[in-house]
N, C-alpha and C. Protein backbone atom coordinates (compact mmCIF):
# COMPACT_ATOMS: atom_id res chain seq x y z
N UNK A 1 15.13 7.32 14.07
CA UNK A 1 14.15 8.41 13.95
C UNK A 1 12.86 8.02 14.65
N UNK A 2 12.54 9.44 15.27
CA UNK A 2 10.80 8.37 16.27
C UNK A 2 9.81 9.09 15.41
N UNK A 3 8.84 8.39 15.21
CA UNK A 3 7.62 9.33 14.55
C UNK A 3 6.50 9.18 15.48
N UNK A 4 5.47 10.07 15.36
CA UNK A 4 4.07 10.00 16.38
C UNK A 4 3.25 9.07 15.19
N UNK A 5 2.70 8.20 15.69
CA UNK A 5 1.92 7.03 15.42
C UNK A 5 0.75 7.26 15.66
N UNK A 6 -0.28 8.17 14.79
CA UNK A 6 -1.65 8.62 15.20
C UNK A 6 -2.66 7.21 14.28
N UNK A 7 -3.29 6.48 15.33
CA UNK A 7 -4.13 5.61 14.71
C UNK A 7 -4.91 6.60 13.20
N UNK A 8 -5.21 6.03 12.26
CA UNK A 8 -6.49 6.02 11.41
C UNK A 8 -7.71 6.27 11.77
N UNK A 9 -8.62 7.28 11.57
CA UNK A 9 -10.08 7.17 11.93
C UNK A 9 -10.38 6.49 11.53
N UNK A 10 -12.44 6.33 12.20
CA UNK A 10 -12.82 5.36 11.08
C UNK A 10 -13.10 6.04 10.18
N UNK A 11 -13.75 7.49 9.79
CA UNK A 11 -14.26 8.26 8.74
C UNK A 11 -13.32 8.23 7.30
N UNK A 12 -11.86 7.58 7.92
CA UNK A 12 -10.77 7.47 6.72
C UNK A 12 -11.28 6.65 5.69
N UNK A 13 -12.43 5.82 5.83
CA UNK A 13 -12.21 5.06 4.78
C UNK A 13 -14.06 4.80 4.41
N UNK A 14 -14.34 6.19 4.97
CA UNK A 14 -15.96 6.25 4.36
C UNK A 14 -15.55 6.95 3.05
N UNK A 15 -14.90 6.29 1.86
CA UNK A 15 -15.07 7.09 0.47
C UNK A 15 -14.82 6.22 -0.06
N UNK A 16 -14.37 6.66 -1.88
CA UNK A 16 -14.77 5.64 -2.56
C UNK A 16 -12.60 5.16 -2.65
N UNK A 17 -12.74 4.07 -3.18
CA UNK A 17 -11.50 3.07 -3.00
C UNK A 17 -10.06 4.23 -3.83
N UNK A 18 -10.56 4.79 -4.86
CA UNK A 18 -9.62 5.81 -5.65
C UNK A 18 -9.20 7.26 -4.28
N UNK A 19 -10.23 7.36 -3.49
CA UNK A 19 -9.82 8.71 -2.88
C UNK A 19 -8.91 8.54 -1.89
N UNK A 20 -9.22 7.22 -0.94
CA UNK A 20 -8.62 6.26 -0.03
C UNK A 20 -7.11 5.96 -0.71
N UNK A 21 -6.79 5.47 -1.62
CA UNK A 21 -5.64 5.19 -2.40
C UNK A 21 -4.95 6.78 -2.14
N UNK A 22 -5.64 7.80 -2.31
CA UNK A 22 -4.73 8.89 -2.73
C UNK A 22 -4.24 9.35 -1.30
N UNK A 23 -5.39 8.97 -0.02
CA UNK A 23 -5.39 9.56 1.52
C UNK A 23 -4.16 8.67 2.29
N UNK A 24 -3.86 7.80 1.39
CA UNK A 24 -3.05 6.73 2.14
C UNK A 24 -1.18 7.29 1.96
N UNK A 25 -1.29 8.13 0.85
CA UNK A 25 -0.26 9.06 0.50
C UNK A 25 0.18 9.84 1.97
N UNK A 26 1.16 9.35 2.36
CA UNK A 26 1.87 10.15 3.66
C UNK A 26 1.64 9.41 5.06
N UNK A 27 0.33 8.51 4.74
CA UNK A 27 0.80 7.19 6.18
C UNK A 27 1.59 7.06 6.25
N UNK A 28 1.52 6.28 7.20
CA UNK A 28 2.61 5.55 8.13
C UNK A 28 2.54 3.74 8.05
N UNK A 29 2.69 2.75 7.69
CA UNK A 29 2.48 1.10 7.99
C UNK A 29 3.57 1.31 9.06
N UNK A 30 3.43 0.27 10.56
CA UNK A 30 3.97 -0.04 11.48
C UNK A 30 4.07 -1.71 11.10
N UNK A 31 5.03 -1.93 11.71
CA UNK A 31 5.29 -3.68 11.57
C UNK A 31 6.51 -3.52 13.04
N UNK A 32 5.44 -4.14 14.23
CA UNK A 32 6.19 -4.57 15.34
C UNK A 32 6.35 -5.95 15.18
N UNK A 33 7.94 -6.05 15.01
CA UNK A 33 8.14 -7.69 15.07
C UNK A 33 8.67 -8.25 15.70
N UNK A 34 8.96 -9.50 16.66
CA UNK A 34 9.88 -9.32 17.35
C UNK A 34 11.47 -9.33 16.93
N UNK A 35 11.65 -9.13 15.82
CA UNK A 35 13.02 -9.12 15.73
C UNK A 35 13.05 -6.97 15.92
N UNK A 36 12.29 -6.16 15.99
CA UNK A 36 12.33 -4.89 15.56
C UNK A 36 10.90 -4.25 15.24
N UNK A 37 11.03 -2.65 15.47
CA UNK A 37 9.92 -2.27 14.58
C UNK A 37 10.50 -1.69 13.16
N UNK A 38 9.37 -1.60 12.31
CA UNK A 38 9.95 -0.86 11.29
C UNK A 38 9.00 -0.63 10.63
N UNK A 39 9.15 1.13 10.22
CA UNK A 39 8.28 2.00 10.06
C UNK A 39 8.40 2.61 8.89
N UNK A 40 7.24 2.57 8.02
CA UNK A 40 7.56 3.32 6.26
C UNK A 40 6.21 4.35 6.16
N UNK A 41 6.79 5.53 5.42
CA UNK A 41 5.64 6.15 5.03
C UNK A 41 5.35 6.05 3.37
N UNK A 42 3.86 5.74 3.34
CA UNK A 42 3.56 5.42 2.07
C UNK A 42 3.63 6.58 1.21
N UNK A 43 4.16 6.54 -0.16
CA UNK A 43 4.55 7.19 -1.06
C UNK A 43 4.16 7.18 -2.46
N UNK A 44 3.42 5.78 -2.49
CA UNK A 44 2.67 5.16 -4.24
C UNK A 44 1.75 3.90 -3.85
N UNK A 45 0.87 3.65 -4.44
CA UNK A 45 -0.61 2.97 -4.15
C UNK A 45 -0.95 2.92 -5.50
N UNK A 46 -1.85 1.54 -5.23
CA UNK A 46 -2.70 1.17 -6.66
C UNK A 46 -4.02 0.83 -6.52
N UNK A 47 -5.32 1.45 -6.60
CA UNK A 47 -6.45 0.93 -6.48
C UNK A 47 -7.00 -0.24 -7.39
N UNK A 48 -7.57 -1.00 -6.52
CA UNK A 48 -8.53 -2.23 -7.72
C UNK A 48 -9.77 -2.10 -6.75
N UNK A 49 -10.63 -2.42 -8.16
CA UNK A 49 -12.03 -2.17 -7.79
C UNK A 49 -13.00 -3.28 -8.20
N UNK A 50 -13.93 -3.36 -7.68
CA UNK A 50 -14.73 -4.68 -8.01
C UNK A 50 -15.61 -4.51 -9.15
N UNK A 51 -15.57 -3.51 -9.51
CA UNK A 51 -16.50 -3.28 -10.80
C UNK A 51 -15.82 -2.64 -11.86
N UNK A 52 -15.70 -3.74 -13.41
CA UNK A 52 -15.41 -2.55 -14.66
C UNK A 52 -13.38 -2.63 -14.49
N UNK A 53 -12.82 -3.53 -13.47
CA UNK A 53 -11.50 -3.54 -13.30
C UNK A 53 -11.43 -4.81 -13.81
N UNK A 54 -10.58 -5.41 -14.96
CA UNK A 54 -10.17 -6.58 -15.28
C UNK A 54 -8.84 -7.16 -14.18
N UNK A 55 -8.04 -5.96 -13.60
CA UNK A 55 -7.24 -6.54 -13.25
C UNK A 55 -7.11 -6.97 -12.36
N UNK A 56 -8.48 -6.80 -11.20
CA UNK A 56 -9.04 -6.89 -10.09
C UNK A 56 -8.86 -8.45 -9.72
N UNK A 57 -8.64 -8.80 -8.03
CA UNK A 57 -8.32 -9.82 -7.97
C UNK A 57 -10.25 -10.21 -7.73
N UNK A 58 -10.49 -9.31 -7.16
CA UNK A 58 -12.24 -9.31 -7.59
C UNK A 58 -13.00 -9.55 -8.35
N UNK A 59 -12.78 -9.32 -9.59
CA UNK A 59 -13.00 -9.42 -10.88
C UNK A 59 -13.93 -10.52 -11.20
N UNK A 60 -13.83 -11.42 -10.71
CA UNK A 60 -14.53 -12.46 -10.74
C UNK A 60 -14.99 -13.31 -9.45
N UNK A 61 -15.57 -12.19 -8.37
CA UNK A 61 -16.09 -12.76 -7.31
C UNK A 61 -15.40 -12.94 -6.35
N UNK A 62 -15.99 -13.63 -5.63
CA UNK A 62 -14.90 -14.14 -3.80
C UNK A 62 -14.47 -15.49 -4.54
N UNK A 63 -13.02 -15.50 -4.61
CA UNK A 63 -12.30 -17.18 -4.18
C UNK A 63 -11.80 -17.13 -2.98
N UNK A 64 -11.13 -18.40 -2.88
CA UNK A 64 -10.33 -18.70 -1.52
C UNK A 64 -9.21 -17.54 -1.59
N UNK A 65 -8.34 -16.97 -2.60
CA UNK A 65 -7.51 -16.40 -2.62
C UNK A 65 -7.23 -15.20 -2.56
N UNK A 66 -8.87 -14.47 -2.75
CA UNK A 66 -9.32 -13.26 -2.44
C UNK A 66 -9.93 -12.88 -1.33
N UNK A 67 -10.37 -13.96 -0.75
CA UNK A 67 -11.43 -13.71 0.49
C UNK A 67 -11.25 -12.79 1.48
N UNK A 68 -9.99 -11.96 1.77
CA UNK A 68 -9.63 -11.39 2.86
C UNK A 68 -10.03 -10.08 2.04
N UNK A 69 -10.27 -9.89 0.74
CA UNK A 69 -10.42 -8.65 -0.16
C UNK A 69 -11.80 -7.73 -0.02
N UNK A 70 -12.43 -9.07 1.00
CA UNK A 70 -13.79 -8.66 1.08
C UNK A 70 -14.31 -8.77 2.20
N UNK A 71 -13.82 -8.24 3.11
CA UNK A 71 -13.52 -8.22 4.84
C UNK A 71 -13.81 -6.47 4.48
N UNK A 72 -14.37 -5.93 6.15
CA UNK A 72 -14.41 -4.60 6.10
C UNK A 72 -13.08 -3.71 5.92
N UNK A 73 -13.55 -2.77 5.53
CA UNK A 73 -12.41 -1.63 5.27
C UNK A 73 -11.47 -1.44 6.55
N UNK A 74 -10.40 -1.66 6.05
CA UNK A 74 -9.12 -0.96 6.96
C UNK A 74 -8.54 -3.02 7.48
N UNK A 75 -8.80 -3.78 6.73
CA UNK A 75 -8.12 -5.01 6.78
C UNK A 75 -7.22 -5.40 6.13
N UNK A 76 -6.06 -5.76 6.50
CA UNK A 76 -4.91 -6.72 5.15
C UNK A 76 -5.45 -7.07 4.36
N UNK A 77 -5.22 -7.76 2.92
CA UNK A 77 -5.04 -8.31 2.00
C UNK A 77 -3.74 -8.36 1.52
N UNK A 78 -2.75 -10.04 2.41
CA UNK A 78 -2.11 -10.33 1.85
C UNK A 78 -1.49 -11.06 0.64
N UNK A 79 -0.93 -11.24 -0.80
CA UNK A 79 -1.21 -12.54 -0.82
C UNK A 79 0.46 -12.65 -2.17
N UNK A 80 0.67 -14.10 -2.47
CA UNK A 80 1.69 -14.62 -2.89
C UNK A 80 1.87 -14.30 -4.57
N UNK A 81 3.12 -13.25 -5.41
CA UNK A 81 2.78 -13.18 -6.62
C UNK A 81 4.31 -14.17 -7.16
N UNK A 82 3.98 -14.76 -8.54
CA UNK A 82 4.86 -15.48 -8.92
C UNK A 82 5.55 -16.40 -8.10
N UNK A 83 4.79 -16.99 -6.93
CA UNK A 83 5.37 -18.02 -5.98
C UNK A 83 6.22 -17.52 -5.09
N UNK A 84 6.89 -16.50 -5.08
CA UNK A 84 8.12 -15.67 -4.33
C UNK A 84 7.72 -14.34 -3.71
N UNK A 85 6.82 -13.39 -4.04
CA UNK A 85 7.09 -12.16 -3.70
C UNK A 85 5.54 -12.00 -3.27
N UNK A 86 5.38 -11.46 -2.11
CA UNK A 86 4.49 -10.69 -1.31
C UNK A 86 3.81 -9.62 -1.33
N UNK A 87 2.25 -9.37 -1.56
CA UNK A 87 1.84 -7.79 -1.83
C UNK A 87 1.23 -7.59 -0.86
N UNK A 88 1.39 -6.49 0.19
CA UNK A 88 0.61 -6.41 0.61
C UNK A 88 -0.58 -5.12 0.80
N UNK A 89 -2.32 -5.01 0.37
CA UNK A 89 -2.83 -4.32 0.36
C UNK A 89 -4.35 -4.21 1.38
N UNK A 90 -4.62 -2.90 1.59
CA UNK A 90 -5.37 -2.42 2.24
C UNK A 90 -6.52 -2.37 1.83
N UNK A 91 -7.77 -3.15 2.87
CA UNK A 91 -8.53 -3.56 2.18
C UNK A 91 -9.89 -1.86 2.24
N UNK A 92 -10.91 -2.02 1.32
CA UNK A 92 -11.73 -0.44 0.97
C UNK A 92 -12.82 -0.93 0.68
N UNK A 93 -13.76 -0.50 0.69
CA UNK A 93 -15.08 -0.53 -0.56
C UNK A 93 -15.71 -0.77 0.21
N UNK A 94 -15.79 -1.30 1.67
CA UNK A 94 -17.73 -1.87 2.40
C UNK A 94 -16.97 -3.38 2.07
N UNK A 95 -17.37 -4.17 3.57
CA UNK A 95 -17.84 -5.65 3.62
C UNK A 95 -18.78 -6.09 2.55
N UNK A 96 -17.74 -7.32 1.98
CA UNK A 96 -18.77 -7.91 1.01
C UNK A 96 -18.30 -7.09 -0.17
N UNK A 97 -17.74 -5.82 -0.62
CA UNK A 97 -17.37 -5.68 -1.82
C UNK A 97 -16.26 -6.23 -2.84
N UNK A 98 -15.23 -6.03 -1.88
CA UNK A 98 -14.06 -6.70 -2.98
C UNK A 98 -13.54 -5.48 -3.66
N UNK A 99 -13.00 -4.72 -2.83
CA UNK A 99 -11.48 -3.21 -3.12
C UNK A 99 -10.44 -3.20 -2.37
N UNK A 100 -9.73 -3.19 -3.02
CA UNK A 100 -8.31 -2.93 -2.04
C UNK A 100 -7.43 -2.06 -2.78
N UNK A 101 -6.25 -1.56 -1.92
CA UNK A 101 -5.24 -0.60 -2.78
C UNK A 101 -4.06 -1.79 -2.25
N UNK A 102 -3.22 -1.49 -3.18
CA UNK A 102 -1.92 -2.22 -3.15
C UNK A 102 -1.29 -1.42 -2.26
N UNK A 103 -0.09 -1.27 -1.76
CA UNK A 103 1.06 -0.37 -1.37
C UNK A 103 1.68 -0.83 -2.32
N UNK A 104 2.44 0.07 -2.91
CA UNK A 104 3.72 0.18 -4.12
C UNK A 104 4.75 -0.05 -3.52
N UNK A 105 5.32 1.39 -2.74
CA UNK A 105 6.14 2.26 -2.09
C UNK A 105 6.06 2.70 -1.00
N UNK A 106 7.00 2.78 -0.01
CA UNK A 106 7.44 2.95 0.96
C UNK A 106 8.61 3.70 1.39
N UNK A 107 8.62 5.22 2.08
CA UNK A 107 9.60 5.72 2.14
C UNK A 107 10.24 5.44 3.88
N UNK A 108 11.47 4.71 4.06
CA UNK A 108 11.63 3.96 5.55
C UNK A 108 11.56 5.25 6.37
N UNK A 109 11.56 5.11 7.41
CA UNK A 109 11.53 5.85 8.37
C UNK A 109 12.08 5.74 9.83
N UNK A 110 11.79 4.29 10.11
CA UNK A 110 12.36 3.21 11.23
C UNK A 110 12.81 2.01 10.89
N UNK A 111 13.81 1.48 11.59
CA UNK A 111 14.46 0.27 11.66
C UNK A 111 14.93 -0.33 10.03
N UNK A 112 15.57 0.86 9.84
CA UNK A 112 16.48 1.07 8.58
C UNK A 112 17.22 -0.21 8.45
N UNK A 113 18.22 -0.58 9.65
CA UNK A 113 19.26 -1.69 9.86
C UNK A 113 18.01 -2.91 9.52
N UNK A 114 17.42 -3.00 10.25
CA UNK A 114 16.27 -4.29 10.24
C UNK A 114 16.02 -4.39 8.25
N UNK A 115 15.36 -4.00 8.09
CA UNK A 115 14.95 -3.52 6.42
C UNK A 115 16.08 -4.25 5.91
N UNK A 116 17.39 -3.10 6.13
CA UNK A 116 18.55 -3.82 5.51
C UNK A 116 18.89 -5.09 5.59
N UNK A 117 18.81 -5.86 6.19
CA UNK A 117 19.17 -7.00 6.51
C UNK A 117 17.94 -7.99 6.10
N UNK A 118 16.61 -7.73 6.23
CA UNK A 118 16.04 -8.78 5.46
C UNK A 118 15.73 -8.72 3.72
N UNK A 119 16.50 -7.67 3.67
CA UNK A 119 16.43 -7.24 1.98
C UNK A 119 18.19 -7.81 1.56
N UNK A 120 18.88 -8.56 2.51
CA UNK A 120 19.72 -9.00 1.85
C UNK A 120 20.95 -8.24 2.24
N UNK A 121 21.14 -6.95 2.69
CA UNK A 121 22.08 -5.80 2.78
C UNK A 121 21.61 -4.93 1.82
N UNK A 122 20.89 -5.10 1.27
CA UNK A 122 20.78 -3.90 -0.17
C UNK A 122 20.29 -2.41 0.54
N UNK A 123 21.02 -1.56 0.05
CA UNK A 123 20.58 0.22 0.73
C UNK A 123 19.97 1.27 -0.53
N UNK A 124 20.03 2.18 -0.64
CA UNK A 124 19.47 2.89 -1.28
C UNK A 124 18.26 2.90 -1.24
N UNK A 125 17.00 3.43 -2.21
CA UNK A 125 15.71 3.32 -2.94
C UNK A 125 15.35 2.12 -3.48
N UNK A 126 16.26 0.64 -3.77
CA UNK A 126 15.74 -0.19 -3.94
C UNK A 126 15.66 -0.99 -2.89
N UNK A 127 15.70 -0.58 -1.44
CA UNK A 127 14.88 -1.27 -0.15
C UNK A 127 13.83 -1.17 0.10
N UNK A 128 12.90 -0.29 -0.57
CA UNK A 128 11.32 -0.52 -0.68
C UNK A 128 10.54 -0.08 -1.61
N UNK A 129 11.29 0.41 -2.94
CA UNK A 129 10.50 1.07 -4.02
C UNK A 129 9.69 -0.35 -4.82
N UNK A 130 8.85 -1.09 -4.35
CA UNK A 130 8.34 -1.66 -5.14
C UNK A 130 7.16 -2.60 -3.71
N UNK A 131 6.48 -3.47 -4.35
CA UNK A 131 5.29 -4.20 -3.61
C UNK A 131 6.02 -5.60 -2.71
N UNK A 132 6.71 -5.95 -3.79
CA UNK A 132 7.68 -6.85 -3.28
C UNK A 132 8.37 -6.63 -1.84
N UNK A 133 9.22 -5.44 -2.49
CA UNK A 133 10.37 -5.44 -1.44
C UNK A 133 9.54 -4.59 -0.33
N UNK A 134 8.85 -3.82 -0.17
CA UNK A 134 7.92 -3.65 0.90
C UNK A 134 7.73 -4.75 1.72
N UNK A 135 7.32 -5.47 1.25
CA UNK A 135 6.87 -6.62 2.25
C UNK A 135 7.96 -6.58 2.82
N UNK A 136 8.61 -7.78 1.67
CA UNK A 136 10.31 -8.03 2.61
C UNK A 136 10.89 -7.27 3.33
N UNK A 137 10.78 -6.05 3.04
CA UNK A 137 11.54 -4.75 4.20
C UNK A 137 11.00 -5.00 5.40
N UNK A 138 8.91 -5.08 5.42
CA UNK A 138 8.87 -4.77 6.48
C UNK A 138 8.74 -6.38 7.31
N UNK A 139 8.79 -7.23 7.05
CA UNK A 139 9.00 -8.50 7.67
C UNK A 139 7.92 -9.38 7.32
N UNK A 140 6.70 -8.57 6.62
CA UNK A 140 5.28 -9.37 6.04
C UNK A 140 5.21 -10.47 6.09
N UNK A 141 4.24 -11.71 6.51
CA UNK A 141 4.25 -12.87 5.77
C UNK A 141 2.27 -13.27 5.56
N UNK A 142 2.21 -14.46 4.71
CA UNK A 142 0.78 -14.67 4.56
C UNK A 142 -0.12 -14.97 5.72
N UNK A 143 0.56 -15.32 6.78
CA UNK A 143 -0.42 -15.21 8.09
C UNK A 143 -0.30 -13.71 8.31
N UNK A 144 -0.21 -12.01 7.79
CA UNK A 144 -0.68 -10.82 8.17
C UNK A 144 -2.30 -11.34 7.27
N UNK A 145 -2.47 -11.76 6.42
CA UNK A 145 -3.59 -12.09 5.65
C UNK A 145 -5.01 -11.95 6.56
N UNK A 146 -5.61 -10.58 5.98
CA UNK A 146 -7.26 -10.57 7.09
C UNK A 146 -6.95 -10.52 8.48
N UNK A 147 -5.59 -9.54 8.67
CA UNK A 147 -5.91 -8.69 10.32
C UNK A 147 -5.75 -7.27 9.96
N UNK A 148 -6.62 -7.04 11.03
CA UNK A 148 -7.32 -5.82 11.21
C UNK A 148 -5.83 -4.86 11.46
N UNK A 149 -6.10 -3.59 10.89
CA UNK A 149 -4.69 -2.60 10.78
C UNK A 149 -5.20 -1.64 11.50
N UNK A 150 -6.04 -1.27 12.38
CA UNK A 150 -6.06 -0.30 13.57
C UNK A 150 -5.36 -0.73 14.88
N UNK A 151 -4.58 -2.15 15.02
CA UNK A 151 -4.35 -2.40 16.34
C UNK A 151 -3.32 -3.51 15.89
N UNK A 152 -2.92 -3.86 17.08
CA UNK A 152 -1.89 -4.92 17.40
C UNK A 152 -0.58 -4.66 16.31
N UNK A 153 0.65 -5.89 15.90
CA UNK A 153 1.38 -5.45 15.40
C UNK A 153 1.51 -4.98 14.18
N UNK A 154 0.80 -5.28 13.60
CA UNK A 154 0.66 -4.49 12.14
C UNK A 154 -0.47 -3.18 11.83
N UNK A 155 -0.06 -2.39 11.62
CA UNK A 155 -1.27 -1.34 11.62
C UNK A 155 -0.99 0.05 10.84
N UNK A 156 -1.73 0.88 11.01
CA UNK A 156 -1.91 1.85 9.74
C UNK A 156 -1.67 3.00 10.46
N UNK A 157 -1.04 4.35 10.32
CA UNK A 157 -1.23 5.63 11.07
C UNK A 157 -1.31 6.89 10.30
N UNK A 158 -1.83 8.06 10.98
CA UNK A 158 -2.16 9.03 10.21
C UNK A 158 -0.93 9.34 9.51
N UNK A 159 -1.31 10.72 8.55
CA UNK A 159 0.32 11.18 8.25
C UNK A 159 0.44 12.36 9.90
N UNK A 160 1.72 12.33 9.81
CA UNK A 160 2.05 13.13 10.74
C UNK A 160 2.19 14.55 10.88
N UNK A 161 1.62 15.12 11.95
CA UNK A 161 1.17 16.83 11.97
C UNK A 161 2.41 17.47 11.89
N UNK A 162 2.17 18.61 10.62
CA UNK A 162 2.87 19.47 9.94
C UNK A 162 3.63 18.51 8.61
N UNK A 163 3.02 17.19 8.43
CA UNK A 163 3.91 17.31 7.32
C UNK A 163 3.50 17.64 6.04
N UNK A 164 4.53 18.02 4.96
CA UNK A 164 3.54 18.21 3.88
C UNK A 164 3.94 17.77 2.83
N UNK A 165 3.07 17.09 2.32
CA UNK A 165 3.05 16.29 0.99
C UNK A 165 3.51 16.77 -0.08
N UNK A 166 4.42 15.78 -1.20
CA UNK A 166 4.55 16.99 -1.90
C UNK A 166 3.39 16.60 -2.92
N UNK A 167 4.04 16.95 -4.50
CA UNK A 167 3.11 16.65 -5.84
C UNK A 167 2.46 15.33 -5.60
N UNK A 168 1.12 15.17 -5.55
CA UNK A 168 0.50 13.90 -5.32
C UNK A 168 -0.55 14.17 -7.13
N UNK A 169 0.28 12.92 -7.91
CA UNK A 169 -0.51 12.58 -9.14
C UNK A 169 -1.17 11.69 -9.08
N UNK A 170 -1.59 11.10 -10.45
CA UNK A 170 -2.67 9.93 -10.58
C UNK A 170 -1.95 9.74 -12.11
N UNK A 171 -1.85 8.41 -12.15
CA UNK A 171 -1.38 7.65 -13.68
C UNK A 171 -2.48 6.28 -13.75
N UNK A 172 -1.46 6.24 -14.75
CA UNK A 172 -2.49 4.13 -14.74
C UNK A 172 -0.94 3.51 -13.91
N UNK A 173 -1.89 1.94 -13.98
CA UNK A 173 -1.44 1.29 -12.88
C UNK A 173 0.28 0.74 -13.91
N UNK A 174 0.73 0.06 -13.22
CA UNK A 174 2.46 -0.44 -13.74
C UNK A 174 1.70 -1.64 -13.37
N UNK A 175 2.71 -2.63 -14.09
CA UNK A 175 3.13 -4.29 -13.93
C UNK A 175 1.62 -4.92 -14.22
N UNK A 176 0.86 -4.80 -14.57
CA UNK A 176 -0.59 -5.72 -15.24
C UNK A 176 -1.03 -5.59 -16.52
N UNK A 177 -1.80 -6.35 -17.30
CA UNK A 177 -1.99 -6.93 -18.43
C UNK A 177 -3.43 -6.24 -18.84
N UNK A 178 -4.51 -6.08 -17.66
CA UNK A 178 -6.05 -5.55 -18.23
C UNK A 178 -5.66 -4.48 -17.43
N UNK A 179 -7.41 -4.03 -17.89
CA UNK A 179 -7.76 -2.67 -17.46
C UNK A 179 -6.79 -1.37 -17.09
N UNK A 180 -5.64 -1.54 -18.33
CA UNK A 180 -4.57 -0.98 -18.10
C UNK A 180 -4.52 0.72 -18.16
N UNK A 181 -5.90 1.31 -18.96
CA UNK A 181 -6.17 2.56 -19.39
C UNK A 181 -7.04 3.24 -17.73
N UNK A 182 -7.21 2.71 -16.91
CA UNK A 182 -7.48 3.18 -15.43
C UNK A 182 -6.59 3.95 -14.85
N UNK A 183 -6.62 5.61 -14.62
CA UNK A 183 -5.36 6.00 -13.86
C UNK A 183 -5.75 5.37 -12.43
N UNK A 184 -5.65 4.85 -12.02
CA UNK A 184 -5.90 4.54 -10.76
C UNK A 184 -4.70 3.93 -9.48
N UNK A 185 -3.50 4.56 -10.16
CA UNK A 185 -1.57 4.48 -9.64
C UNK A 185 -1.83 6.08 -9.10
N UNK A 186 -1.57 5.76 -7.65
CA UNK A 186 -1.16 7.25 -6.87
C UNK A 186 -0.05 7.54 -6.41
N UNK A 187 0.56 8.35 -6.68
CA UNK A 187 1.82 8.60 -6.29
C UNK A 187 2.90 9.94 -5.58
N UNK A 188 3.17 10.21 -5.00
CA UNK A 188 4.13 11.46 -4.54
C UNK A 188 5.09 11.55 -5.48
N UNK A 189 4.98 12.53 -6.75
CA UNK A 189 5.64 12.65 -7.40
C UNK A 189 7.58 13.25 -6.87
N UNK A 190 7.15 13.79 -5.72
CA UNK A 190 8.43 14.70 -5.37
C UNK A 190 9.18 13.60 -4.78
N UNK A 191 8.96 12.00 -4.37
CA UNK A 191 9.64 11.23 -3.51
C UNK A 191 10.60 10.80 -4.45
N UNK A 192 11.34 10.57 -3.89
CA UNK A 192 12.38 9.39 -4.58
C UNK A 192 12.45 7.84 -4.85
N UNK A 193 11.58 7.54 -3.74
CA UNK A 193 11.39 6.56 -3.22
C UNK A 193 10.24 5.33 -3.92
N UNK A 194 9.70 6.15 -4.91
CA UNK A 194 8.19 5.51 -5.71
C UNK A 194 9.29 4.58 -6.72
N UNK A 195 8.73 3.50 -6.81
CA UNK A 195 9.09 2.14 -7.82
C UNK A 195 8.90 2.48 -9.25
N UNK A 196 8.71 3.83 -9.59
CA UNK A 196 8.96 4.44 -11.43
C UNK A 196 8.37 5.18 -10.92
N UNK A 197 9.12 6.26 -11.72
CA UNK A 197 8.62 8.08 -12.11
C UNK A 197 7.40 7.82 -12.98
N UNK A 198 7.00 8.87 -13.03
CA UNK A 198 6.22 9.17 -14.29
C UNK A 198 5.89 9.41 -15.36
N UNK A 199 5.80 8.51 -16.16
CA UNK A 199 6.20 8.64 -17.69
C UNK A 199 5.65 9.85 -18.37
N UNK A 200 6.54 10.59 -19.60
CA UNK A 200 5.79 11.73 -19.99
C UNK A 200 4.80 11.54 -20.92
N UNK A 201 3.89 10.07 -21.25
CA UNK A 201 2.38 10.06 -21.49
C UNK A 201 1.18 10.25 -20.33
N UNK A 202 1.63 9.71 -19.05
CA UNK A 202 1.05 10.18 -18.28
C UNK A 202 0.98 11.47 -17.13
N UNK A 203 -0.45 11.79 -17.04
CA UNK A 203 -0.61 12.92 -16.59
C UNK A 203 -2.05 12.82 -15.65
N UNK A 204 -1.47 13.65 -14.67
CA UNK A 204 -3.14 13.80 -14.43
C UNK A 204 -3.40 14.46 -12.77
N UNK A 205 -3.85 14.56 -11.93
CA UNK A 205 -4.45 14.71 -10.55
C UNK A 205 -4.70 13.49 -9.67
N UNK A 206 -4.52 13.40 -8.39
CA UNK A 206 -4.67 12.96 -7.51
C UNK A 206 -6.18 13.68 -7.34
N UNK A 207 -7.22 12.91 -7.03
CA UNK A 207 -8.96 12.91 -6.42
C UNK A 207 -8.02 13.71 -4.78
N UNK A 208 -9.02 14.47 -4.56
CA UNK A 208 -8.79 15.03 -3.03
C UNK A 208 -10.19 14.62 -2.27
């Protein structure tokens, strides 16, 4: 499948880190590698914020392990969870703040075979419904950590003209311990492809 690859403005990411999370609904992530490209459109996102978020890798300032979190808007933030699995998120908020959105979900689009094969052979919705297997689908590793996603092989693109989104909600976040009462989980309710539905306690709107 070919898709048109419209860079990101910069005006995309003059807002606040929750609206950005919701605008990122229907990108595109590119990952030219040389084994392949392979192309996902985003489908579920998680904002963290530097203020009032416990679960924030921010939360407590710049470390070594956050530092790319606080690079200007529209930068990686890659980094290592439970020793094994890879998140990778988009960095928001202004240089020097410390916001990023996770990617959740990923609906493939390109280099399906590629995906398949570094996910093991596995097919269906569990080749990128989660943060993990995102990465792994798309070939990620901790040297993407603090490069810039308007250019070269890794990068960010608009959603593509005429498409249309479907139900875009807002819940709280999945898989963390604080600041768990934050809806701040965005998601395309109509995809298939999002790493959990929506539970029937949560409810709510996507920020436009």
């Amino acid at each position: 499948m070919s898709v048109s690859l419209r860079p990101l403005a910069a005006r995309f990411f003059r807002a606040p880190t929750p609206v950005i999370a919701e605008r990122l609904l229907g990108c595109l992530l590119i990952h030219d590698s040389p084994e392949g490209r392979t192309v996902g459109r985003i489908v579920e996102t998680e904002a963290y914020l530097a203020q009032g978020d416990g679960a924030s890798h921010s939360a407590n300032g710049l470390t070594a392990r956050c530092a790319s979190m606080f690079l200007a808007p529209g930068h990686a933030y890659v980094y290592l969870i439970y020793g094994v699995h890879l998140c990778f998120n988009v960095v928001t908020g202004g240089s020097g703040v410390g916001e990023a959105v996770l990617i959740r979900a990923l609906e493939p689009l390109e280099g399906l075979e590629l995906m398949r094969a570094r996910r093991g052979g596995l097919t269906g919705h569990s080749l990128t419904n989660g943060p993990g297997k995102c990465a792994q689908a798309m070939g990620l590793e901790l040297a993407h950590d603090g490069r810039g996603l308007g250019e070269g092989s890794l990068r960010l693109a608009a959603r593509a003209r005429g498409w249309s989104p479907g139900r875009m909600v807002a819940t709280r976040r999945v898989g963390i311990s604080k600041s768990t009462e934050l809806p701040l989980r965005f998601l395309d309710e109509d995809s298939s492809w999002v790493s959990r539905p929506r539970s029937v306690r949560e409810s709510g709107s996507a920020p436009r």
